[in-house]
N, C-alpha and C. Protein backbone atom coordinates (compact mmCIF):
# COMPACT_ATOMS: atom_id res chain seq x y z
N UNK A 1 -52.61 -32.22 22.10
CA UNK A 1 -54.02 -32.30 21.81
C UNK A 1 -54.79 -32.26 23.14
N UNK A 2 -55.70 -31.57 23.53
CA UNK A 2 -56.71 -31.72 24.04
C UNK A 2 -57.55 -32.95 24.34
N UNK A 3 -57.94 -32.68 26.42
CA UNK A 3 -58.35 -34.28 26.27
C UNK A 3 -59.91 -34.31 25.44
N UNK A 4 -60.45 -32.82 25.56
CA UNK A 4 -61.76 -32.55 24.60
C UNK A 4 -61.50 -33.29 23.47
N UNK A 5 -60.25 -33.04 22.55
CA UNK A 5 -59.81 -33.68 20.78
C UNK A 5 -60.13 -34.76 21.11
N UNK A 6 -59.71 -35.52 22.25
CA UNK A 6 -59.08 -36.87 22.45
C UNK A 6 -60.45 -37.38 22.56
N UNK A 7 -61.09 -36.74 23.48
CA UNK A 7 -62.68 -37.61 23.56
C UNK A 7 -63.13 -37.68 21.93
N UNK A 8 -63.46 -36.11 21.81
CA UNK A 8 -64.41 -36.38 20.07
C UNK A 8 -63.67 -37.03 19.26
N UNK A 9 -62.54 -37.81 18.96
CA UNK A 9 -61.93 -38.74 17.95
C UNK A 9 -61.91 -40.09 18.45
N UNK A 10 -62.59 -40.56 19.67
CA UNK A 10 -62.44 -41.76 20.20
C UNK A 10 -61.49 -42.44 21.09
N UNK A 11 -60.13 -41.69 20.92
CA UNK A 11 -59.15 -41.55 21.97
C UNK A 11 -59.43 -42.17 23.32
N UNK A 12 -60.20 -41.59 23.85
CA UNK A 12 -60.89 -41.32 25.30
C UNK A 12 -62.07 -41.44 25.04
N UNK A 13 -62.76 -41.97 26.72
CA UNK A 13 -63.93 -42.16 26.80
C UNK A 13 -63.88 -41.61 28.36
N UNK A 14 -65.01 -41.31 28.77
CA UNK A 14 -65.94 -40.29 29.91
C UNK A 14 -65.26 -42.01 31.03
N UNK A 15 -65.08 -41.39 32.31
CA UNK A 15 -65.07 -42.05 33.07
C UNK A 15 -65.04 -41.65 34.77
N UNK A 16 -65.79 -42.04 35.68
CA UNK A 16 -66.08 -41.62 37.26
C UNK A 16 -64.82 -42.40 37.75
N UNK A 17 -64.61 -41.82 38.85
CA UNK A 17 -63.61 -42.72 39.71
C UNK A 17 -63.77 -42.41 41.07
N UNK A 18 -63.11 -43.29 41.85
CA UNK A 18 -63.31 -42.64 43.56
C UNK A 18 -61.84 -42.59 43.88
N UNK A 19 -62.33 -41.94 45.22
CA UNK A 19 -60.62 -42.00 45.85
C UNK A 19 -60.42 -43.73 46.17
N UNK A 20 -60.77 -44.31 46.32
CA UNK A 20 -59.98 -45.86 46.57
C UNK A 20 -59.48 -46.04 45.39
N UNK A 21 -60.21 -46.05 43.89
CA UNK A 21 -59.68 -46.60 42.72
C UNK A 21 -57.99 -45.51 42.41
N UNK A 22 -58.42 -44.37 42.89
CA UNK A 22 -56.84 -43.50 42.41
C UNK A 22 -56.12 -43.79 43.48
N UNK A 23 -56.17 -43.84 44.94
CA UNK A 23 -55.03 -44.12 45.67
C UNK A 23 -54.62 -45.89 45.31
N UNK A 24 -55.48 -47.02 45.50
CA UNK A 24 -55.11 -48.34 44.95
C UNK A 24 -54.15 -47.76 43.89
N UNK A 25 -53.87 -47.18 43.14
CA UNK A 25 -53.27 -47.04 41.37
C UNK A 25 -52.09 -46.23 41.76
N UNK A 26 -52.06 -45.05 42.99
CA UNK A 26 -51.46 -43.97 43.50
C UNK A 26 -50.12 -45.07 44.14
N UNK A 27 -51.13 -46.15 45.03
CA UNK A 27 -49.84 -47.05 45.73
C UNK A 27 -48.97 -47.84 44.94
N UNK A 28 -49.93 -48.24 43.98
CA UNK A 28 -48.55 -48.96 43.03
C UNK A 28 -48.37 -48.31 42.11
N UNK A 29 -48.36 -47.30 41.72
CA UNK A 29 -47.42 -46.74 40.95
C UNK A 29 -45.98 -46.11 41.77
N UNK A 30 -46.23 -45.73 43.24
CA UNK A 30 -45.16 -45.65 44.05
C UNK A 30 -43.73 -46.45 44.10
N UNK A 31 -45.08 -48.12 44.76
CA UNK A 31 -44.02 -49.22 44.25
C UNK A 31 -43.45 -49.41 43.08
N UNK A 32 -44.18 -49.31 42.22
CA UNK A 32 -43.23 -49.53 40.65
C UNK A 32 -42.27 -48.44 40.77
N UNK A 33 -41.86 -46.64 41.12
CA UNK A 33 -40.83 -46.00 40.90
C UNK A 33 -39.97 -46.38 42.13
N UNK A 34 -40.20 -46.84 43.48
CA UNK A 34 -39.36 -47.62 44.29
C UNK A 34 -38.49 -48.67 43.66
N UNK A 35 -39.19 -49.69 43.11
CA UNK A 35 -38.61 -51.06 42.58
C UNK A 35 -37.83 -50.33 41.42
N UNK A 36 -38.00 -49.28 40.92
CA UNK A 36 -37.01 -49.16 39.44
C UNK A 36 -35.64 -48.73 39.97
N UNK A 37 -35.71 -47.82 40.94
CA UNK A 37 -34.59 -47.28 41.49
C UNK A 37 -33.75 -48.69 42.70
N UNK A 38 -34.06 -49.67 42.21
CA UNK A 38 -33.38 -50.91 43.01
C UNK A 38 -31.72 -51.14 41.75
N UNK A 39 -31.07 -50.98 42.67
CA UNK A 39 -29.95 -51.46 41.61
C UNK A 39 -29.51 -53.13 41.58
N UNK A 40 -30.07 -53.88 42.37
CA UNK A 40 -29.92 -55.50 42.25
C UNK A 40 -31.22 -55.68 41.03
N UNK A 41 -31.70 -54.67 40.41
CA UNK A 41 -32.44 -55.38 38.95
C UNK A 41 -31.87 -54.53 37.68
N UNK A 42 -31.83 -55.47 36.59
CA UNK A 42 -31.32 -55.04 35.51
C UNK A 42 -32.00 -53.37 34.87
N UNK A 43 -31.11 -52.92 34.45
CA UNK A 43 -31.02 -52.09 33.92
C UNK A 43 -32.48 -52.28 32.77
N UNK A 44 -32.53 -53.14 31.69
CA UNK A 44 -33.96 -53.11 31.04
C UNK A 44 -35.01 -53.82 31.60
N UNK A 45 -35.03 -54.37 32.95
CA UNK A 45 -36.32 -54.54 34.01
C UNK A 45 -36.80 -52.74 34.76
N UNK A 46 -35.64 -52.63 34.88
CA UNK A 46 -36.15 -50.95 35.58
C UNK A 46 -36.50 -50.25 34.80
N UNK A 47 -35.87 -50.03 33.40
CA UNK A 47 -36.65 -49.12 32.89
C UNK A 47 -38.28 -49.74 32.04
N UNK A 48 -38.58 -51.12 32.07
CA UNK A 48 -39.65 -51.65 32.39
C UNK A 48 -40.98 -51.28 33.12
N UNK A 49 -40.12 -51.25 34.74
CA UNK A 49 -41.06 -50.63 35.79
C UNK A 49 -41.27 -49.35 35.87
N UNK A 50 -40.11 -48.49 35.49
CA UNK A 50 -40.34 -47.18 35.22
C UNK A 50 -41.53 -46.67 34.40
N UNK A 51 -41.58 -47.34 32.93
CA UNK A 51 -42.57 -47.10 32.50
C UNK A 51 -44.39 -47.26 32.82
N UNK A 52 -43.77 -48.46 33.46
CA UNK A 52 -45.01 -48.97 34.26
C UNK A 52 -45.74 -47.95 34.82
N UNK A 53 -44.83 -47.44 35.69
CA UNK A 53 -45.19 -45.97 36.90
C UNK A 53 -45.59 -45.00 35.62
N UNK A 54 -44.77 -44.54 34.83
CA UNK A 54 -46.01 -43.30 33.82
C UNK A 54 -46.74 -43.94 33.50
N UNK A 55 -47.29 -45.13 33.32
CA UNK A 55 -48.50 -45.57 32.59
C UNK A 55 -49.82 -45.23 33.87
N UNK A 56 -49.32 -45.43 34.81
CA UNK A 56 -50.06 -45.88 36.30
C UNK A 56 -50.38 -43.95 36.37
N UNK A 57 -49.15 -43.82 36.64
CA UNK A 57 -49.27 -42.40 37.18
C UNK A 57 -50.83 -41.30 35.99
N UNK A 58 -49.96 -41.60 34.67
CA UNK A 58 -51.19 -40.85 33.54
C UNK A 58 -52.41 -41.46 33.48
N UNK A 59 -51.99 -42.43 33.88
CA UNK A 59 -54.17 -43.05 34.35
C UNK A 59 -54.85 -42.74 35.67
N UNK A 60 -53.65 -42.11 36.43
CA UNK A 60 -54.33 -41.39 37.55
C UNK A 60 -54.81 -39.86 36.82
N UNK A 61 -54.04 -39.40 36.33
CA UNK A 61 -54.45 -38.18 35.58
C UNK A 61 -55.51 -37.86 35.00
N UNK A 62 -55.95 -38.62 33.78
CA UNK A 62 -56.96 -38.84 33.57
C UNK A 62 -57.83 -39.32 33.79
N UNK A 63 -57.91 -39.99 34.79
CA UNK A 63 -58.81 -40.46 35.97
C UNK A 63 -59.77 -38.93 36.94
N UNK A 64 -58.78 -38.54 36.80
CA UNK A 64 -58.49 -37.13 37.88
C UNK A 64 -59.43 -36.07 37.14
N UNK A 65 -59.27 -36.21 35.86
CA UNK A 65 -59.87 -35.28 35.15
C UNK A 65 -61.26 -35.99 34.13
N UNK A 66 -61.76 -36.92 34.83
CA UNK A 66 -63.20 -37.88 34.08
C UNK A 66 -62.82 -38.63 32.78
N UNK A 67 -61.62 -38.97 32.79
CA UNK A 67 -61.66 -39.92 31.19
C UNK A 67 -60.75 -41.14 31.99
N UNK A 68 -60.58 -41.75 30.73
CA UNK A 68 -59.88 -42.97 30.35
C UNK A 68 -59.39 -43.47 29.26
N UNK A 69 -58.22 -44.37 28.89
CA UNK A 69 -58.48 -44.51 27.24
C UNK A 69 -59.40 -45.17 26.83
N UNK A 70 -59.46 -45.42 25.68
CA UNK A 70 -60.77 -45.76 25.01
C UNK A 70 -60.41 -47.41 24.78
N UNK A 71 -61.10 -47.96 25.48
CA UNK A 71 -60.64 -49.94 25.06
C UNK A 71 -60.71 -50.14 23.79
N UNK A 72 -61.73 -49.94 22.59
CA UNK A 72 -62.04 -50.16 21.32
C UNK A 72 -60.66 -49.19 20.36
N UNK A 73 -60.08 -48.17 20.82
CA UNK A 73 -59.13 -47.67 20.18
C UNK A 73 -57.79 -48.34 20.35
N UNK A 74 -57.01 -48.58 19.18
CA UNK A 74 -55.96 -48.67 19.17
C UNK A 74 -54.36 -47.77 19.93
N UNK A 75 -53.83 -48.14 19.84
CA UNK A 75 -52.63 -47.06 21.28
C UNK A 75 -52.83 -46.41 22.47
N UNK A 76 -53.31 -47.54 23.40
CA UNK A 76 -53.85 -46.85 24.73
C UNK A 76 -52.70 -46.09 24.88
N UNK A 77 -51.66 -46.50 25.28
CA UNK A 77 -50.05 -46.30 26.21
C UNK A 77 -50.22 -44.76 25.08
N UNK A 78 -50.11 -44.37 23.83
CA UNK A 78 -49.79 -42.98 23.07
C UNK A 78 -50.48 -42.12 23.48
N UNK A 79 -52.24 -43.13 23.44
CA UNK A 79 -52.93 -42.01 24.31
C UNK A 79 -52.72 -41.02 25.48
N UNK A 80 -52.40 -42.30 26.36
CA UNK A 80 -52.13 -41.79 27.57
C UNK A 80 -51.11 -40.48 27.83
N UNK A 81 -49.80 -40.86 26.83
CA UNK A 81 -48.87 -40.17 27.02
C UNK A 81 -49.35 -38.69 26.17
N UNK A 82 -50.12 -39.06 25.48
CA UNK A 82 -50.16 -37.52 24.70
C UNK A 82 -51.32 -36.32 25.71
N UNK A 83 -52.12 -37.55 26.26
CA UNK A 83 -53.35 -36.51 27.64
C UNK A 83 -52.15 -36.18 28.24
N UNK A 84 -50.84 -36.47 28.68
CA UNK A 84 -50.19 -35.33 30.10
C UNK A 84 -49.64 -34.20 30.01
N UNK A 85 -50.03 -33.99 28.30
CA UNK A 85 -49.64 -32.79 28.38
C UNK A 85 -49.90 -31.07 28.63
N UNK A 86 -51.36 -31.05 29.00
CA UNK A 86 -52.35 -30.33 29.30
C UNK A 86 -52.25 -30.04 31.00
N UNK A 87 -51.66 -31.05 31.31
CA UNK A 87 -50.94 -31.14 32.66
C UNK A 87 -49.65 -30.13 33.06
N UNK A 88 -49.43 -29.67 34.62
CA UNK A 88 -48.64 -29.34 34.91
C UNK A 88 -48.37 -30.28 36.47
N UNK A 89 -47.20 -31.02 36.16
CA UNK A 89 -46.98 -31.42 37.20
C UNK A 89 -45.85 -30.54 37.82
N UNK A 90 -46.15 -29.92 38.96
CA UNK A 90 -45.88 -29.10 39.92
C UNK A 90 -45.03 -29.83 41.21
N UNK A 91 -43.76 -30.06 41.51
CA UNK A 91 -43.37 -30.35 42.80
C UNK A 91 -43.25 -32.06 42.65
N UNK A 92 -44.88 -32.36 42.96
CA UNK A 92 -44.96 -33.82 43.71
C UNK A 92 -45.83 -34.78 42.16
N UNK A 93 -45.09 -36.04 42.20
CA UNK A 93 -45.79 -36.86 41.15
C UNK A 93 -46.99 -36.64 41.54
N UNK A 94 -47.36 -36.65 42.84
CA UNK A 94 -48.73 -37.22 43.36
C UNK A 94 -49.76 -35.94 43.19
N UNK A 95 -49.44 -34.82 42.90
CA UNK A 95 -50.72 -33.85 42.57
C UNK A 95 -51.31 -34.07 42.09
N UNK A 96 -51.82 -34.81 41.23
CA UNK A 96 -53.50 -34.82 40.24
C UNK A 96 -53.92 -35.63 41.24
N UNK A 97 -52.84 -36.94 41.52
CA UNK A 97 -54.28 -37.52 42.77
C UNK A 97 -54.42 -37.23 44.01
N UNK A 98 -53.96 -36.03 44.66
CA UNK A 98 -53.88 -35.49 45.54
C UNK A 98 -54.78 -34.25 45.42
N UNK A 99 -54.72 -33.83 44.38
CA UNK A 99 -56.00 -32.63 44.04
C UNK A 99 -56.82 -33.01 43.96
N UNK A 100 -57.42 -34.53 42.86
CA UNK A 100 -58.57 -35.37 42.97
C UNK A 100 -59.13 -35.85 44.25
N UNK A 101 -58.53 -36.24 45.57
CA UNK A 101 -58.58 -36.63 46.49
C UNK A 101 -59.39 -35.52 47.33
N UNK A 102 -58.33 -34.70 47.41
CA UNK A 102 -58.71 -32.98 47.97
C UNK A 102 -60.33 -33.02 47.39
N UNK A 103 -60.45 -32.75 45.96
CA UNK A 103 -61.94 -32.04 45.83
C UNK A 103 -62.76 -33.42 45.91
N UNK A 104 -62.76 -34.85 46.05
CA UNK A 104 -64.02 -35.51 46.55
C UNK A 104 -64.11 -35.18 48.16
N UNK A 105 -62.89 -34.93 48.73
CA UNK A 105 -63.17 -35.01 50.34
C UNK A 105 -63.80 -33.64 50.35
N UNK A 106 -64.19 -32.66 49.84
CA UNK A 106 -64.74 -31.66 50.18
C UNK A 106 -66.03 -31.40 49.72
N UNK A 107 -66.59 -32.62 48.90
CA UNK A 107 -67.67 -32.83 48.34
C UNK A 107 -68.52 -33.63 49.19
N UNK A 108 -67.52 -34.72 50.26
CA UNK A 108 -68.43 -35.15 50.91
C UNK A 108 -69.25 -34.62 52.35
């Protein structure tokens, strides 16, 4: 679905961001895929933090692209996961907030 669908059904809502709010979110979502790949933590703590990091990472995404989920809607986390698909992540986790980054620094 479209994050357009996603807005007009309530899904999503319109949202601004800066580069501090996506890199703050950019750094710990880092740490969370660091800490998962620790083998002194259990096996269902990592894949815990793992998830953590797509949750982090797809709210940079849609961050990246003016939304958010919608607080008043039910299944943020489905939301989220169903906006990445309109996405191409290319190479590096970090492209949407690295492209987001890119076009405010060239705005200023």
């Amino acid at each position: 679905m479209s994050l357009q669908n996603l807005l007009k059904i309530g899904r999503l809502a319109e949202h601004k961001t800066d580069n501090n709010q996506v890199g703050k979110l950019l750094v710990a979502a880092e740490r969370s895929i660091a800490d998962a790949r620790l083998d002194s933590i259990s096996l269902h703590s990592r894949l815990d933090i793992a998830y953590r990091a797509v949750m982090q990472l797809s709210m940079i995404a849609l961050w990246a692209n003016g939304y958010r989920p919608s607080r008043s809607a039910p299944g943020r986390h489905q939301t989220m996961l169903q906006s990445l698909s309109p996405f191409y992540w290319a190479g590096s986790r970090s492209n949407v907030a690295a492209g987001y980054i890119s076009r405010e620094t060239q705005r200023d």
